[in-house]
Protein backbone atom coordinates (compact mmCIF):
# COMPACT_ATOMS: atom_id res chain seq x y z
CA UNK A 1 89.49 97.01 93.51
CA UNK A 2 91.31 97.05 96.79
CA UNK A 3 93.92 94.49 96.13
CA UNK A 4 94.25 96.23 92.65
CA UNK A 5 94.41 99.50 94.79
CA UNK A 6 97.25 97.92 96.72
CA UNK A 7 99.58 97.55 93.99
CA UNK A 8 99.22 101.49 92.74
CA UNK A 9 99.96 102.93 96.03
CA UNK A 10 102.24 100.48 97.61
CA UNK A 11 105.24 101.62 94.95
CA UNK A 12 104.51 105.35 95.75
CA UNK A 13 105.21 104.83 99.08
CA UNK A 14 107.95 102.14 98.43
CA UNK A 15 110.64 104.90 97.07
CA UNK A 16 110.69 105.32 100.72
CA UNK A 17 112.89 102.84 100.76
CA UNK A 18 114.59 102.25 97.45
CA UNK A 19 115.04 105.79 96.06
CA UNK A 20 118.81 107.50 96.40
CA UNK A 21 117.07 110.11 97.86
CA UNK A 22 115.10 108.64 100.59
CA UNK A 23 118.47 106.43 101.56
CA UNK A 24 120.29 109.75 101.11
CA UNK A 25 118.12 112.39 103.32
CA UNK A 26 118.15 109.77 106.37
CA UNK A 27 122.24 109.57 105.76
CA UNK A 28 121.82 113.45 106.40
CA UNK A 29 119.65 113.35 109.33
CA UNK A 30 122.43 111.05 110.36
CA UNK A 31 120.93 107.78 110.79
CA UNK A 32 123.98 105.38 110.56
CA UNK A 33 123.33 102.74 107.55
CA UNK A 34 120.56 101.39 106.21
CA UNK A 35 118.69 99.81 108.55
CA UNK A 36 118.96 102.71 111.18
CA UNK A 37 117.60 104.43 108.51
CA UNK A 38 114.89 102.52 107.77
CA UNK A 39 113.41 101.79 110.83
CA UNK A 40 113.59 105.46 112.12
CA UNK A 41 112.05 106.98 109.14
CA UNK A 42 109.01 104.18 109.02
CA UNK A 43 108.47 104.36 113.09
CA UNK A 44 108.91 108.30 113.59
CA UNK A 45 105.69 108.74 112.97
CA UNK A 46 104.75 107.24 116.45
CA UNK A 47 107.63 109.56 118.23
CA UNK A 48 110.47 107.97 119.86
CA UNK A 49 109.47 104.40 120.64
CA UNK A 50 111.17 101.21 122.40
CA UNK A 51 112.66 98.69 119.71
CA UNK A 52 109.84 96.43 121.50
CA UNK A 53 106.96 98.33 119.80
CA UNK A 54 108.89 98.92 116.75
CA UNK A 55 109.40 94.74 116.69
CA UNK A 56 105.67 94.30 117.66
CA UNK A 57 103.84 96.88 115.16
CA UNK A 58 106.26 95.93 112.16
CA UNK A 59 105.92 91.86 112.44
CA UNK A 60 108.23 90.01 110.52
CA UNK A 61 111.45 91.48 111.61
CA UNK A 62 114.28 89.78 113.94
CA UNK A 63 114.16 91.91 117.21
CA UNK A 64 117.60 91.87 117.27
CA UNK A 65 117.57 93.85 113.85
CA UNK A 66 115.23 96.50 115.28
CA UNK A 67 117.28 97.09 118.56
CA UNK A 68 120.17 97.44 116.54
CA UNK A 69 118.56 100.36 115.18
CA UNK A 70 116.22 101.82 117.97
CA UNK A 71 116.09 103.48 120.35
CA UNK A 72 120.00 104.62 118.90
CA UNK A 73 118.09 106.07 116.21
CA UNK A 74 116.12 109.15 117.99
CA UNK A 75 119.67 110.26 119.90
CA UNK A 76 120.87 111.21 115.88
CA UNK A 77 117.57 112.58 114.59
CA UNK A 78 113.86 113.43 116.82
CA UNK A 79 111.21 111.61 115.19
CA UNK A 80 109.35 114.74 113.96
CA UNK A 81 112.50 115.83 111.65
CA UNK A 82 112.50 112.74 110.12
CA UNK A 83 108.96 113.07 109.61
CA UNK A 84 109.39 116.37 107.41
CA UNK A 85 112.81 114.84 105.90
CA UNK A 86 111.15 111.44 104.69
CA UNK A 87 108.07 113.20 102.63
CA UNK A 88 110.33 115.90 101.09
CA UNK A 89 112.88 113.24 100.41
CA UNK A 90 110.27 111.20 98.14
CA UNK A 91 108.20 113.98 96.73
CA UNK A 92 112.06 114.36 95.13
CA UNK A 93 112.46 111.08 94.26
CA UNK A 94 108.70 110.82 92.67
CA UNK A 95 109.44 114.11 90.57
CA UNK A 96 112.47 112.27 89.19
CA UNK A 97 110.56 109.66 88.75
CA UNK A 98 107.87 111.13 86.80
CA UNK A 99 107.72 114.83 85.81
CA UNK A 100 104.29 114.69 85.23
CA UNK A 101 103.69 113.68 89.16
CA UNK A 102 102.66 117.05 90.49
CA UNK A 103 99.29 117.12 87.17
CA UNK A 104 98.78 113.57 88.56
CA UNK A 105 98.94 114.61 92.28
CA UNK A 106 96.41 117.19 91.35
CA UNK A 107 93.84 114.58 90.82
CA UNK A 108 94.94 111.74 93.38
CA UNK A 109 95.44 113.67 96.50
CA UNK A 110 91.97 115.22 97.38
CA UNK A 111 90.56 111.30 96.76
CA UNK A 112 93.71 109.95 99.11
CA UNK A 113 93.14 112.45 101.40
CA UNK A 114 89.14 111.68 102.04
CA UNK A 115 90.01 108.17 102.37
CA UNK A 116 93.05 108.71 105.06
CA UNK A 117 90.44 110.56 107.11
CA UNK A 118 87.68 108.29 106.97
CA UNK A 119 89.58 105.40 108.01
CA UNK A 120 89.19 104.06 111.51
CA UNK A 121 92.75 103.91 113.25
CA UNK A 122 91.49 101.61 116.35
CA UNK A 123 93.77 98.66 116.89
CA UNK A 124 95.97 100.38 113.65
CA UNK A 125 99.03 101.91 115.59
CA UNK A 126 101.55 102.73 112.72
CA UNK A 127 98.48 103.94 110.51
CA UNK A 128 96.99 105.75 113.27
CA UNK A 129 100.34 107.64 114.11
CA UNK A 130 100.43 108.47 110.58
CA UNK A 131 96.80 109.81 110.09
CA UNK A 132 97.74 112.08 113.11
CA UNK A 133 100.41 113.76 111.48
CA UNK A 134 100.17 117.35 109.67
CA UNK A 135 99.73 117.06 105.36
CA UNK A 136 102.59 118.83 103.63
CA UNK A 137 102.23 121.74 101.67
CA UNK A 138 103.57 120.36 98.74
CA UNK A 139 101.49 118.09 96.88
CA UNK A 140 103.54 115.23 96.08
CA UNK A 141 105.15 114.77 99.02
CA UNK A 142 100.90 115.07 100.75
CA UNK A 143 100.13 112.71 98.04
CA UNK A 144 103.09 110.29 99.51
CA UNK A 145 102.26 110.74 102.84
CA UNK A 146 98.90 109.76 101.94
CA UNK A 147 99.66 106.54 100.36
CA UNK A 148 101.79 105.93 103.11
CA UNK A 149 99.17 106.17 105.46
CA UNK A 150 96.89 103.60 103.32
CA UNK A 151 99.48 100.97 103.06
CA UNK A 152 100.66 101.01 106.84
CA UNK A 153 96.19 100.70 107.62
CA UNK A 154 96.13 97.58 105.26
CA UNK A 155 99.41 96.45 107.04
CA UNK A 156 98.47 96.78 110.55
CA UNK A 157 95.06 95.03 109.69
CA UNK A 158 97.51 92.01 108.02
CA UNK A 159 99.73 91.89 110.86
CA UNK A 160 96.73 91.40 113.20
CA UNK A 161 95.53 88.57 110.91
CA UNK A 162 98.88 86.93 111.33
CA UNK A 163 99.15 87.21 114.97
CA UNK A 164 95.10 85.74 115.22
CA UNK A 165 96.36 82.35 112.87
CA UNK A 166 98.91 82.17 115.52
CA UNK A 167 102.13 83.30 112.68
CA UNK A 168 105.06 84.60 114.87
CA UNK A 169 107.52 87.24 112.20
CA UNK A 170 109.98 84.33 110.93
CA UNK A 171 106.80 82.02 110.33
CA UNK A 172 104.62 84.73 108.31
CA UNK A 173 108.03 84.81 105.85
CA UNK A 174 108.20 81.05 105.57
CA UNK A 175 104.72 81.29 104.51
CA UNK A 176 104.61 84.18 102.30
CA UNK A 177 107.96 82.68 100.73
CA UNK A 178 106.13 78.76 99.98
CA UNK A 179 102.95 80.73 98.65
CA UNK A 180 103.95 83.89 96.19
CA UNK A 181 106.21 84.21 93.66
CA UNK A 182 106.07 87.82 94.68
CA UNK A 183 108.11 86.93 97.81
CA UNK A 184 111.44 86.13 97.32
CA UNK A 185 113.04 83.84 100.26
CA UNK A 186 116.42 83.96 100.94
CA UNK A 187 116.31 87.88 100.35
CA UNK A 188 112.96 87.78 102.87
CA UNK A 189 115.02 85.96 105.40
CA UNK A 190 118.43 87.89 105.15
CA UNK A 191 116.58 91.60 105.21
CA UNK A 192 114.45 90.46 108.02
CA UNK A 193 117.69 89.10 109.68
CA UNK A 194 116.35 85.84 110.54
CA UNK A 195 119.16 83.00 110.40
CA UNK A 196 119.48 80.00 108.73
CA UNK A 197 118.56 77.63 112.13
CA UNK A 198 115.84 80.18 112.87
CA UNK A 199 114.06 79.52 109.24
CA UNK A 200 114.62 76.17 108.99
CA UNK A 201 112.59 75.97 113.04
CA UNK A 202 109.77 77.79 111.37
CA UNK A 203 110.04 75.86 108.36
CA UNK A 204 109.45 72.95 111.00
CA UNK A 205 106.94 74.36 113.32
CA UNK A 206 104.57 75.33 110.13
CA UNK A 207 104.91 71.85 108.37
CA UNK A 208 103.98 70.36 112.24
CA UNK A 209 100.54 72.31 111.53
CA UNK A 210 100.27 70.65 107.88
CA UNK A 211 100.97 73.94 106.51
CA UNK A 212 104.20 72.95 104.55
CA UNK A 213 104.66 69.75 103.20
CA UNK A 214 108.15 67.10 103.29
CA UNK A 215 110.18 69.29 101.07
CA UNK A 216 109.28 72.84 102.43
CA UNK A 217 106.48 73.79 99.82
CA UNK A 218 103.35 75.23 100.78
CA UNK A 219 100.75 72.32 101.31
CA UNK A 220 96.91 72.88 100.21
CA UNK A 221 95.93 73.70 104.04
CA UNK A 222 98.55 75.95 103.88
CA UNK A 223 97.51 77.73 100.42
CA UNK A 224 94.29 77.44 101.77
CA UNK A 225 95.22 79.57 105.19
CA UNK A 226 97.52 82.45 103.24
CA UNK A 227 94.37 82.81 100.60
CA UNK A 228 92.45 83.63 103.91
CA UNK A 229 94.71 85.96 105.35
CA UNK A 230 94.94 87.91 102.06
CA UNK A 231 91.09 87.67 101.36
CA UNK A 232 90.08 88.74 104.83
CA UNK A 233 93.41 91.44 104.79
CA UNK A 234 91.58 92.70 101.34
CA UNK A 235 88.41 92.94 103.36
CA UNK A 236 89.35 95.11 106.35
CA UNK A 237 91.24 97.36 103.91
CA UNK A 238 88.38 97.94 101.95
CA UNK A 239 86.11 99.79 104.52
CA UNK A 240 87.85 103.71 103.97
CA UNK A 241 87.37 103.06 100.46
CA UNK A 242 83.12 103.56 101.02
CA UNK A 243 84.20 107.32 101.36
CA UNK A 244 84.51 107.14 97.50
CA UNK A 245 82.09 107.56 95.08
CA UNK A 246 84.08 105.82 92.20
CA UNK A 247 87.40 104.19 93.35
CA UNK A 248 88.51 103.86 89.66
CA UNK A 249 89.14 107.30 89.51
CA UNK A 250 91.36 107.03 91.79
CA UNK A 251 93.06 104.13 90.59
CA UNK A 252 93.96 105.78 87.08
CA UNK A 253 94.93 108.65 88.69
CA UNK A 254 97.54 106.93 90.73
CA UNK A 255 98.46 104.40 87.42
CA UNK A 256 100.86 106.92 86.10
CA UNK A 257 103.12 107.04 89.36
CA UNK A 258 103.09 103.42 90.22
CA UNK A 259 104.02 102.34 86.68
CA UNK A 260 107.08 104.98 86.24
CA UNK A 261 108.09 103.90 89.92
CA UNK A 262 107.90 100.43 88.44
CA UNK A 263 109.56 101.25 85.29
CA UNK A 264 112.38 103.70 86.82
CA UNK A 265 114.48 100.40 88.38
CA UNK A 266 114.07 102.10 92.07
CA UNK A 267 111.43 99.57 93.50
CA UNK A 268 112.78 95.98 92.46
CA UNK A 269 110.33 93.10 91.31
CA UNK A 270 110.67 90.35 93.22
CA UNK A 271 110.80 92.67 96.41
CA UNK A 272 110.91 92.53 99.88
CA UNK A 273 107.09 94.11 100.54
CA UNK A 274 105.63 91.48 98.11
CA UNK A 275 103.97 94.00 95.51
CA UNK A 276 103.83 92.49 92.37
CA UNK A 277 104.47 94.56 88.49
CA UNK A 278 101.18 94.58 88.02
CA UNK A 279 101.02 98.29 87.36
CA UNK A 280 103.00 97.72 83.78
């Protein structure tokens, strides 16, 4: 049910990115291009940060990318205006998206909402900075901000996973990339800005540890270590989700979204952030 749970909420908060209007309300903030854009919106929860902390909480990213885009980032927009801007900005694109969002919302967001607060933020800085911040008034863009909150506490519990098998950014990719479909490489490695040299080190470094084998494929030790992360990152995200009585419920109430996000051609399949279409 977690993992399942994943894959519904993950593309409601994913039009974060994708969506015209996400990409669009950070253009207005004036955050210059995409990847200022990106990394303000996702960090400004935790106010206006160092690119060091933005490198070390999102894991996976070239620092050089991030310090391209932070600190510049907070001198065109304060963190708590793009805070507002990013939830109204998808509760837009979600109503696009699906009409029928704010009857679904209805149902979803009281459930999301018990879970966000009974989730323990220690050693969870992104989710924590999220959980801190005010709900919207509008539903949808609360019901966002909620699933927001529960994908960034699953991925600060995977990122600490990564860093305990010893998985520096460019070498979590490479691994992600030999073991899932879901994770498309040379897309992985150009958004995360690592270059060709860099990879093909990591590529090195992980078939040193037996990981990979000759040709660059994932070996059975190395299967065997990414099942491990994902069973154990399935475990810690499972422990707000005792604060429901019935977790289905909450999964077909969130269904509806994650298949018309899915289905609209925002959120692309293979992506980036590894969800897979299983909400079809």
């Amino acid at each position: 049910m977690t993992r399942r749970l994943w894959t519904l909420f993950e593309p409601v908060h994913a039009v974060t990115y994708f969506s015209a209007e996400c990409v669009e309300a950070n253009r207005r903030l004036g955050l210059r291009g995409y990847w200022m854009g990106y990394f303000g919106s996702r960090a400004a929860p935790m106010g206006a940060v160092s690119p060091g902390v933005v490198a070390a909480v999102f894991h996976g990213f070239h620092p050089d990318r991030v310090r391209r885009a932070v600190p510049d980032a907070w001198s065109f927009a304060a963190p708590e205006k793009i805070v507002v801007a990013r939830a109204e900005a998808a509760a837009a694109a979600l109503r696009r998206i699906l009409p029928e969002v704010d009857e679904a919302a209805e149902v979803a967001l009281p459930l999301v909402e018990r879970v966000v607060r009974a989730a323990d933020g220690a050693g969870r800085p992104l989710f924590a900075a999220n959980q801190a911040l005010e709900w919207p008034d509008d539903p949808v863009a609360a019901l966002w901000q909620g699933a927001t909150s529960l994908r960034e506490e699953r991925g600060d519990g995977h990122v600490a996973l990564l860093t305990t098998e010893g998985l520096d950014g460019c070498e979590a990719n490479v691994l992600a990339t030999a073991t899932s479909a879901d994770s498309p490489g040379e897309w992985l490695r150009e958004s995360r800005a690592w270059s060709q040299d860099e990879w093909a080190a990591a590529v090195r470094r992980l078939a040193g540890r037996g990981l990979l084998d000759a040709g660059g494929g994932a070996s059975e030790e190395g299967r065997r270590l990414k099942a491990h992360i994902e069973a154990r990152t399935d475990a810690l995200a499972s422990r707000p989700l005792r604060a429901l009585d019935d977790p289905e419920r909450l999964a077909k109430a969130l269904e509806p979204i994650a298949r018309a996000v899915a289905d609209s051609g925002d959120l692309p399949f293979p992506n980036p952030v590894g969800v897979p279409r299983s909400a079809r």
